[in-house]
Structures are given as C-alpha cells and as structure tokens.
N, C-alpha and C. Protein backbone atom coordinates (compact mmCIF):
# COMPACT_ATOMS: atom_id res chain seq x y z
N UNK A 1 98.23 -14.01 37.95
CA UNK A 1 97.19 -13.61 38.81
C UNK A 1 96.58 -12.27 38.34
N UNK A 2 97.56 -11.23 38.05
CA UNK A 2 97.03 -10.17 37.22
C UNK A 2 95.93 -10.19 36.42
N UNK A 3 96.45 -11.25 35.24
CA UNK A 3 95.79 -11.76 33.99
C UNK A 3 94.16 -12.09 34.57
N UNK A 4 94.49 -12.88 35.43
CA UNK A 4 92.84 -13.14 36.27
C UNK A 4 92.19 -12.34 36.87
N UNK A 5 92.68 -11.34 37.18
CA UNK A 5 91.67 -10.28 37.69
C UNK A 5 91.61 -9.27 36.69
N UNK A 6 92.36 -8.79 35.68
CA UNK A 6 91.79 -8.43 34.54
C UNK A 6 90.52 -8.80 34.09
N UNK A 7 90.49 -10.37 34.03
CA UNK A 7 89.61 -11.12 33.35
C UNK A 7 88.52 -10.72 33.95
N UNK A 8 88.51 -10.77 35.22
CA UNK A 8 87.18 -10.38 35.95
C UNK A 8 86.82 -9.32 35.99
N UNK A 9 87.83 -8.57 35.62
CA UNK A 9 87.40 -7.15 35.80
C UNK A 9 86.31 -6.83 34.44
N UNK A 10 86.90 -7.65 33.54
CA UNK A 10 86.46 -6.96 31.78
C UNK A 10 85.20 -8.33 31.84
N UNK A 11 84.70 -9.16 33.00
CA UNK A 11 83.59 -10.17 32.75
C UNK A 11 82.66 -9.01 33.69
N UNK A 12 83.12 -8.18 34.67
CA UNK A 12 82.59 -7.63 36.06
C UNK A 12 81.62 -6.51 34.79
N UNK A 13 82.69 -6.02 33.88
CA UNK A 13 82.25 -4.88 32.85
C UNK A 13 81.28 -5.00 32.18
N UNK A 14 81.31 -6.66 31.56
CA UNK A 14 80.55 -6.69 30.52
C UNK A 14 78.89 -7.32 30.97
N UNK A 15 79.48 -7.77 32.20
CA UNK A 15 78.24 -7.72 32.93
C UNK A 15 77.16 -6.69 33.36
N UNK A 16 77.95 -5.44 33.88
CA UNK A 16 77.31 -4.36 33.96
C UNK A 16 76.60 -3.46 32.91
N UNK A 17 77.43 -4.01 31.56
CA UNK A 17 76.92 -3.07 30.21
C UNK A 17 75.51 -4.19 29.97
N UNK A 18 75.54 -5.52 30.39
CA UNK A 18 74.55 -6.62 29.65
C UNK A 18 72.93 -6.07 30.84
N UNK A 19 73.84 -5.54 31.92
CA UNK A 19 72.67 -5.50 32.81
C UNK A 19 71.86 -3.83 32.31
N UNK A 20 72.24 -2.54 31.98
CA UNK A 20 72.57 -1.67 31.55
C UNK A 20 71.68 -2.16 30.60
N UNK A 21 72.49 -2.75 29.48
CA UNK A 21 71.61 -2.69 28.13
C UNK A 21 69.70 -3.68 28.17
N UNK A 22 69.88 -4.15 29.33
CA UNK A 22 69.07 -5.23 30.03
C UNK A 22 67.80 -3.98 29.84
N UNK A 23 68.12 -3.20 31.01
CA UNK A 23 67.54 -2.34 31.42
C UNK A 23 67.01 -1.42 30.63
N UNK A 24 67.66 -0.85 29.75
CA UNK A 24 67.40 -0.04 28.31
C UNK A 24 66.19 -0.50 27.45
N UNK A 25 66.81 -2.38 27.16
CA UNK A 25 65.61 -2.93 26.48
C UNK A 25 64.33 -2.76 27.13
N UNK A 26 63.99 -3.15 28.52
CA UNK A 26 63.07 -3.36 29.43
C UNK A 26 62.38 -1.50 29.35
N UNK A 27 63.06 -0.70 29.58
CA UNK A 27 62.55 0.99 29.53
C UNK A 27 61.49 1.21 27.94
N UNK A 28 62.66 0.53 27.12
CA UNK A 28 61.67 0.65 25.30
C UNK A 28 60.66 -0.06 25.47
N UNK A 29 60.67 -1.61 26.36
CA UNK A 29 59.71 -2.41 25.73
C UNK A 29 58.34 -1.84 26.47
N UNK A 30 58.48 -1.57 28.16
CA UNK A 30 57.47 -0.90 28.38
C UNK A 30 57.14 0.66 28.02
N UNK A 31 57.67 1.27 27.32
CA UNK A 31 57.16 3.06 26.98
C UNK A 31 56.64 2.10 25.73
N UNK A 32 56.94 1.04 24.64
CA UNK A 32 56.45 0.98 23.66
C UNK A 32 54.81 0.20 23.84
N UNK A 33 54.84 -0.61 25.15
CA UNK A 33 53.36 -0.99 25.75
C UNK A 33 52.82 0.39 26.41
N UNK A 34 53.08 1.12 26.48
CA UNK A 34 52.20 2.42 27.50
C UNK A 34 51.53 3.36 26.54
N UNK A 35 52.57 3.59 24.98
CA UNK A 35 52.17 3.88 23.68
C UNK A 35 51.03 3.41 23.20
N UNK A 36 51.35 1.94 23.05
CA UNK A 36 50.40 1.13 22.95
C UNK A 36 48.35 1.26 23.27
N UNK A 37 48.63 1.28 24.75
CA UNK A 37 47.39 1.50 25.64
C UNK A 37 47.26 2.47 25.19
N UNK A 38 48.31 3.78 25.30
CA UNK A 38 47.47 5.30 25.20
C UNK A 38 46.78 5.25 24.26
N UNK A 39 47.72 5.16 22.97
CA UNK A 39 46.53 5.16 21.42
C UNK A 39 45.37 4.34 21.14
N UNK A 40 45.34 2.99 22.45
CA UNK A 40 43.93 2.49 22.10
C UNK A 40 43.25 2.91 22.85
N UNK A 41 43.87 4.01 24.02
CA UNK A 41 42.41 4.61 25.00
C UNK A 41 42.27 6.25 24.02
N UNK A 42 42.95 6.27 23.56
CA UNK A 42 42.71 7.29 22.65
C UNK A 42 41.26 7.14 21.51
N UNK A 43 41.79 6.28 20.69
CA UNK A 43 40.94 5.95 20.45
C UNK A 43 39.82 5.89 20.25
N UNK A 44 39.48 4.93 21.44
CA UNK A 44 37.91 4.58 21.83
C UNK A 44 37.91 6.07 22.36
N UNK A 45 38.25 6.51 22.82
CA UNK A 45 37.45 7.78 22.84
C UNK A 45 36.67 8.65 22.18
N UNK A 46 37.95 8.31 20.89
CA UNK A 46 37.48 9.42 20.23
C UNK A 46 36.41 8.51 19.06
N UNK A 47 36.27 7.64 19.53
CA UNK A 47 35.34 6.73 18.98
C UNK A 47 33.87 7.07 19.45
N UNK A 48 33.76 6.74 21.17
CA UNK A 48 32.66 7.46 21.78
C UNK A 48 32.16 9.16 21.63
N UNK A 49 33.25 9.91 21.39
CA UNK A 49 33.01 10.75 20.99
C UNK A 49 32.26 11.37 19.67
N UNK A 50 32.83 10.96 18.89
CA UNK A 50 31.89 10.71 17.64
C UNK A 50 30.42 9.75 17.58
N UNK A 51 30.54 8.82 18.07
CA UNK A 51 29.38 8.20 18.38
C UNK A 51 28.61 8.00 19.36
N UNK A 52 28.49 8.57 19.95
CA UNK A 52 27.61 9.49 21.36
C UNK A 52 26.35 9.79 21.09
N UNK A 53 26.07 10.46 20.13
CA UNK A 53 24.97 11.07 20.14
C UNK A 53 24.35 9.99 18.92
N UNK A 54 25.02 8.76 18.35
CA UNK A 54 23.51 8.04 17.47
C UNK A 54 23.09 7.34 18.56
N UNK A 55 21.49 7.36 18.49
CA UNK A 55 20.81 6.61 18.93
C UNK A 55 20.56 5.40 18.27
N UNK A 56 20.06 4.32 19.44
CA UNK A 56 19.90 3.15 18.61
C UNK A 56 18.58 3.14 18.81
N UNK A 57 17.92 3.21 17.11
CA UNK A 57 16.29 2.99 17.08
C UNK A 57 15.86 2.16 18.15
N UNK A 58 16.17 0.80 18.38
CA UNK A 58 15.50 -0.25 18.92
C UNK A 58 15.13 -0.04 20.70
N UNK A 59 16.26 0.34 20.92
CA UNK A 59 16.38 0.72 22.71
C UNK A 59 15.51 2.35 22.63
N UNK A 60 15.34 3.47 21.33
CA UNK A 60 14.92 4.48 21.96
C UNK A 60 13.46 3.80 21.65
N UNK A 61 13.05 3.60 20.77
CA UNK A 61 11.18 2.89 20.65
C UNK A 61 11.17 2.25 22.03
N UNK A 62 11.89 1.35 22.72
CA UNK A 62 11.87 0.65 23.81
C UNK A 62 11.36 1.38 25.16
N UNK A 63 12.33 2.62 24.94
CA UNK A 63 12.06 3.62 26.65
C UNK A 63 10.54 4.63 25.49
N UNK A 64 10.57 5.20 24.74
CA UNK A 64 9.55 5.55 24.57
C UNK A 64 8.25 4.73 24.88
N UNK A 65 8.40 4.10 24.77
CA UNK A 65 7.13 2.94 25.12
C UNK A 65 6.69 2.74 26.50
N UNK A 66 7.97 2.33 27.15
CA UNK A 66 8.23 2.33 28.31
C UNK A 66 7.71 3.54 29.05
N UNK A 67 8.11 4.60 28.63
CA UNK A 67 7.44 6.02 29.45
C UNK A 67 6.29 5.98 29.18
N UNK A 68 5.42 6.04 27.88
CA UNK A 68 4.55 6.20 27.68
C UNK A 68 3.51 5.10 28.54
N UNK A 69 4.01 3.97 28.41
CA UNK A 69 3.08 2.44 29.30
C UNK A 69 3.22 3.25 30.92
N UNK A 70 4.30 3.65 31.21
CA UNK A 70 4.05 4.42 32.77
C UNK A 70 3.10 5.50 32.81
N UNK A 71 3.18 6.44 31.91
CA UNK A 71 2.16 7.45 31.96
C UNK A 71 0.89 7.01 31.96
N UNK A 72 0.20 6.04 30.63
CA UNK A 72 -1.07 5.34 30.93
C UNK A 72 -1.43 4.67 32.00
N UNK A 73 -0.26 3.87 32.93
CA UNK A 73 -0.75 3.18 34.09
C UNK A 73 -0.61 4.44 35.32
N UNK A 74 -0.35 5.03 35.08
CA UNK A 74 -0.48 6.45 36.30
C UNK A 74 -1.63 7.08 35.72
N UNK A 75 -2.22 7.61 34.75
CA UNK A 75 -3.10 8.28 34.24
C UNK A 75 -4.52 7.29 34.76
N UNK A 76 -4.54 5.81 34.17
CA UNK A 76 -5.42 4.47 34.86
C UNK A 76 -6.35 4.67 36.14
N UNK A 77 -4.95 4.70 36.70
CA UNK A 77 -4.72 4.73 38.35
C UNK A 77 -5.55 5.95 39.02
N UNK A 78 -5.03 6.89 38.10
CA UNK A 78 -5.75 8.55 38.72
C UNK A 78 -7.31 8.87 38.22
N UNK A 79 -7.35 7.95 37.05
CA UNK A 79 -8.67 7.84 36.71
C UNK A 79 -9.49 7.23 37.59
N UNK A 80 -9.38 6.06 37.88
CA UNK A 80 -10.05 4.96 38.97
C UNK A 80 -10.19 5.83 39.65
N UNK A 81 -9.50 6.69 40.61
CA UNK A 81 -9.82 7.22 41.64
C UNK A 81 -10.10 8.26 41.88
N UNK A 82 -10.58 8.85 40.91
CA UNK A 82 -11.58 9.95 40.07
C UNK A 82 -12.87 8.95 40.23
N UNK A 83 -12.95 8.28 39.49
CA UNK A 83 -14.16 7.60 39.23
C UNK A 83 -15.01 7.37 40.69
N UNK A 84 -14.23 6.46 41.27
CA UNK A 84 -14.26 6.45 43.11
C UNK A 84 -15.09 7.38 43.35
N UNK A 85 -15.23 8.64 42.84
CA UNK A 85 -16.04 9.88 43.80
C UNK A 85 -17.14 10.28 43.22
N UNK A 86 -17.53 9.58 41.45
CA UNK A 86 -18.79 9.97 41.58
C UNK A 86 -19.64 9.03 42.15
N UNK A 87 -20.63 9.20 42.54
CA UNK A 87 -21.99 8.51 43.44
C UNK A 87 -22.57 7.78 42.33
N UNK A 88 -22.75 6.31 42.59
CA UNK A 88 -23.71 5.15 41.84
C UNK A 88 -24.83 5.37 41.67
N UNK A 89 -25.39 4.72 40.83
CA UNK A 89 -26.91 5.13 40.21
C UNK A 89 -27.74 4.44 41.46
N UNK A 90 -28.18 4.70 42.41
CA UNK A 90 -29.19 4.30 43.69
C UNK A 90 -30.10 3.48 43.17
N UNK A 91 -30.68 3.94 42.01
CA UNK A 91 -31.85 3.22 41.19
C UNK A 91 -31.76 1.95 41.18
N UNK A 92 -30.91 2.04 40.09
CA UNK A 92 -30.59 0.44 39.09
C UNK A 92 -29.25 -0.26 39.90
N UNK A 93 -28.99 0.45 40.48
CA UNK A 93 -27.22 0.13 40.83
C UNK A 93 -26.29 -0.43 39.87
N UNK A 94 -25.11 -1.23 39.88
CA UNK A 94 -24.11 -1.41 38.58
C UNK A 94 -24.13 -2.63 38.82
N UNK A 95 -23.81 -3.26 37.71
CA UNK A 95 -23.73 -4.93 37.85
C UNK A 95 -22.07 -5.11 37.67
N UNK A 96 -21.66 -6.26 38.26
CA UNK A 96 -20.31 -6.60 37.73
C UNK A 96 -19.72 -6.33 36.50
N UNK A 97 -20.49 -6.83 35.77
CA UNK A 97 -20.12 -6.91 34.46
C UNK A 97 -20.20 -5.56 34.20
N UNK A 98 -21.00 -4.21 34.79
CA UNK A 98 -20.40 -2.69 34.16
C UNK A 98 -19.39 -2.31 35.05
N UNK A 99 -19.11 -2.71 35.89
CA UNK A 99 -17.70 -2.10 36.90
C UNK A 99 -16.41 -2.69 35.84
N UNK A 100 -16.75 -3.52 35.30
CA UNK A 100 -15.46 -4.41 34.52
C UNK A 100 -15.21 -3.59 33.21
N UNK A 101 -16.49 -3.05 32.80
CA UNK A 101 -16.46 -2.41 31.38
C UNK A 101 -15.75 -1.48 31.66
N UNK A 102 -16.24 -0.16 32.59
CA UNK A 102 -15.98 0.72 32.92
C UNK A 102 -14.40 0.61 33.26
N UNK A 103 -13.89 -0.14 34.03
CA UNK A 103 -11.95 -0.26 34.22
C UNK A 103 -11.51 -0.29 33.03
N UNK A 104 -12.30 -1.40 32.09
CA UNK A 104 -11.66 -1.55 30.81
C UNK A 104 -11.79 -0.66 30.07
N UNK A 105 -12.95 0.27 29.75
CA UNK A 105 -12.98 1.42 29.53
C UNK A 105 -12.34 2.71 29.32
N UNK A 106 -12.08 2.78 31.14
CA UNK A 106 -10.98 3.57 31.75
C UNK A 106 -9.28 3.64 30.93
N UNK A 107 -9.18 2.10 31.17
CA UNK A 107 -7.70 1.91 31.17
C UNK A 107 -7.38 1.74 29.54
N UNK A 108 -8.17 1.55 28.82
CA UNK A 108 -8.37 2.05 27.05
C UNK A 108 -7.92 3.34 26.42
N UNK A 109 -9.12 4.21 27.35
CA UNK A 109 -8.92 6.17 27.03
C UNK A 109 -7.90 6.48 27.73
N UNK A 110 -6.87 6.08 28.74
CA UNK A 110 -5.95 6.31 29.74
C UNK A 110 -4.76 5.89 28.71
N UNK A 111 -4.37 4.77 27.40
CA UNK A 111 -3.62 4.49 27.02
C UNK A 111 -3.37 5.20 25.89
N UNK A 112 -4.67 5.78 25.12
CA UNK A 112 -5.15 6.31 24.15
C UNK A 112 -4.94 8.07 24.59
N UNK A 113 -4.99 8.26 25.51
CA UNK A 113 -4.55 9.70 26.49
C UNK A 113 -2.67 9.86 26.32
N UNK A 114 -2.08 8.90 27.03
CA UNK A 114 -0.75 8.95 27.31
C UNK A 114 -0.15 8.63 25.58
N UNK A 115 -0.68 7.98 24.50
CA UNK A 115 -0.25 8.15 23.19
C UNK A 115 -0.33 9.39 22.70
N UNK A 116 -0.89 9.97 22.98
CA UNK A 116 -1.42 11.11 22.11
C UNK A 116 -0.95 12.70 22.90
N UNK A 117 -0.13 12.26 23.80
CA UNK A 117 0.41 13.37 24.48
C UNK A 117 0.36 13.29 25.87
N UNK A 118 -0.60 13.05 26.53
CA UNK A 118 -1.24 12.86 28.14
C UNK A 118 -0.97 14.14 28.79
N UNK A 119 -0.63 14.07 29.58
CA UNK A 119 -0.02 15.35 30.75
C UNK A 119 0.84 15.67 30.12
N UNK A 120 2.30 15.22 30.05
CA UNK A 120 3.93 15.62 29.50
C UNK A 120 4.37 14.35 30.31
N UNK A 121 3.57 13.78 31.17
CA UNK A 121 4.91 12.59 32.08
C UNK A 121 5.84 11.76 31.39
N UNK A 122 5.12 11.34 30.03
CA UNK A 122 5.88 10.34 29.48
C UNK A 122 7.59 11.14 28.85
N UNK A 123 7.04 12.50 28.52
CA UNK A 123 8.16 13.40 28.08
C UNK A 123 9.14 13.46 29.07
N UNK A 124 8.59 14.05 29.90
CA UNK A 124 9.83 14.13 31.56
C UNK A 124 10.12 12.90 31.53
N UNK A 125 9.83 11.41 31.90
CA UNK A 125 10.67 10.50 32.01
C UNK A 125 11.57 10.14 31.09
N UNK A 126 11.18 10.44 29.54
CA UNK A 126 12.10 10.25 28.63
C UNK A 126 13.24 11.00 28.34
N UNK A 127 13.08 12.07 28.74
CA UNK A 127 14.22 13.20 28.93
C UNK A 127 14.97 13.14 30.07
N UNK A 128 14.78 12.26 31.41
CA UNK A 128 15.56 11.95 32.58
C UNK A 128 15.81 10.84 32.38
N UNK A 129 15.76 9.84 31.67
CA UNK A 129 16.37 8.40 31.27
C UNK A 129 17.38 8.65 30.39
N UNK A 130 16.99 8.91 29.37
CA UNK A 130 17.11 8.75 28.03
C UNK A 130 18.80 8.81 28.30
N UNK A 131 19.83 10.07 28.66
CA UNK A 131 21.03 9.97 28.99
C UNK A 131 21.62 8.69 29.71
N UNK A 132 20.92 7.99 30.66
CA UNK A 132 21.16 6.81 31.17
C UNK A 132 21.08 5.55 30.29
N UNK A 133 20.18 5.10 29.79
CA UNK A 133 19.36 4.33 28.87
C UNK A 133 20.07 3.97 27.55
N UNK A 134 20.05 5.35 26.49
CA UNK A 134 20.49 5.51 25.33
C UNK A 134 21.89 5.76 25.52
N UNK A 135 22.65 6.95 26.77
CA UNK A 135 23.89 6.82 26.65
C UNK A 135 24.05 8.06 25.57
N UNK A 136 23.28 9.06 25.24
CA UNK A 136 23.16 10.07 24.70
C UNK A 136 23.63 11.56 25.58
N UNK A 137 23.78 12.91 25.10
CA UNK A 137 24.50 13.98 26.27
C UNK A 137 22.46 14.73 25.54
N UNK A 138 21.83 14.28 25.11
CA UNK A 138 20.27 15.02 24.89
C UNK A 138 20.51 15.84 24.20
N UNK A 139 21.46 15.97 23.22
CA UNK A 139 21.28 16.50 21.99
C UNK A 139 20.50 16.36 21.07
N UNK A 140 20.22 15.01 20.67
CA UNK A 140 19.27 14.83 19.84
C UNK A 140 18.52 13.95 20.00
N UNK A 141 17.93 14.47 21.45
CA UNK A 141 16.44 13.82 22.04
C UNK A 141 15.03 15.23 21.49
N UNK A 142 14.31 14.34 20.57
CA UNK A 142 13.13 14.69 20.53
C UNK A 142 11.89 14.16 20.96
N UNK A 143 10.95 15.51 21.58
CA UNK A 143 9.71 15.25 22.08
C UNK A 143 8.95 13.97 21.19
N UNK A 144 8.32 13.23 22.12
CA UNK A 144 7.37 12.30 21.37
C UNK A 144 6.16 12.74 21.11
N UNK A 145 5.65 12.15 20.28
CA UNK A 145 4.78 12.46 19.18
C UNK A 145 3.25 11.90 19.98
C-alpha cells in the first residue's frame, strides 16, 4: 500500500512539473506573440514615419483642382451677383441669347481668375485639407501656382 501511494505521490509530482512546465511553455509562446506584434507595430510606424510627408502626385493634382473648381464656382457666383446690380440697357434691352453669353462669359474669366491665383481661397482650402486628404503634417505643401 505504501508502494501505491508513493506511486501517486511521484504521478501527483510529475503532474505538477507537466502542468508547471505547461505553463512556462504557454508564458514563452505568448511574450514570443506580443514580440511579435510589437516589432510589426513598430514598424509600420516607423514606416509612416518616414513616409508621411511623400505626397502622392495623383490625389495632390486631385484636391488642387478641387480647390481651385471651388474657388471659380464661388468667384461665378459672386460675379453673377455683382452683375445683378448693374442697370440694363433701357434702350435695346438684352436678348436671351446675351444673358447666356454673358454667364458663359462670367463663369470663363471666374475659372481663368481662380487658375491664375483668384483671391487666395483655393490656397486656404488646400492648406486645411491637404493634412486630411494627402495625410501629410504640411511640410511640404506648396502654394499653387
């Protein structure tokens, strides 16, 4: 009977070292997955970090455009209603066909305005996007041309 509870005693043991060493494995295998993650969030960091500031031609021509098409349709807009206040020729009065010229007109020199500089609006919107948009910190955001 001795002999048998020996036995159990040294199965009770080797159980506790299997559970023990159980546990050991399980501690390595996850610190060696947590390793893992860190160095790939490492990483990409230092991935974004370095690559932060290139722009991608295609998306910045995109919002440049984009600002600039807003500035001409606000510039359009403010024109028309400029226009609105001078007084019609009483004489001859305007025919359809010059009210049509005249918008088209308008909204021509209004696009040809906002290319070539306009107010600055197209600048301010591109400089308050552009971090959103491009994903840039505006380091190497330059004024448009």
């Amino acid at each position: 009977m001795i002999d048998a509870l020996n036995g159990i005693d040294r199965l009770s043991s080797m159980a506790d070292n299997n559970r023990a060493n159980l546990n050991i494995a399980k501690a390595r295998a996850e610190a060696a997955e947590f390793d893992r993650v860190l160095h790939e969030v490492q990483r990409r960091a230092e991935e974004k970090k370095t690559g932060e500031n290139e722009i991608d031609p295609k998306k910045d021509r995109e919002l440049r455009d984009a600002c600039e098409g807003f500035e001409a349709m606000f510039l359009t807009l403010m024109y028309k209603e400029m226009r609105k206040t001078v007084p019609e020729n009483k004489l001859f009065g305007q025919s359809h066909g010059e009210k049509i010229w005249h918008s088209m007109l308008d909204e021509a020199m209004m696009d040809d305005a906002a290319k070539s500089g306009g107010v600055g609006l197209a600048d301010m919107l591109y400089e308050q996007l552009s971090p959103q948009v491009l994903g840039t910190d505006g380091t190497k955001i330059q004024k448009m041309k």
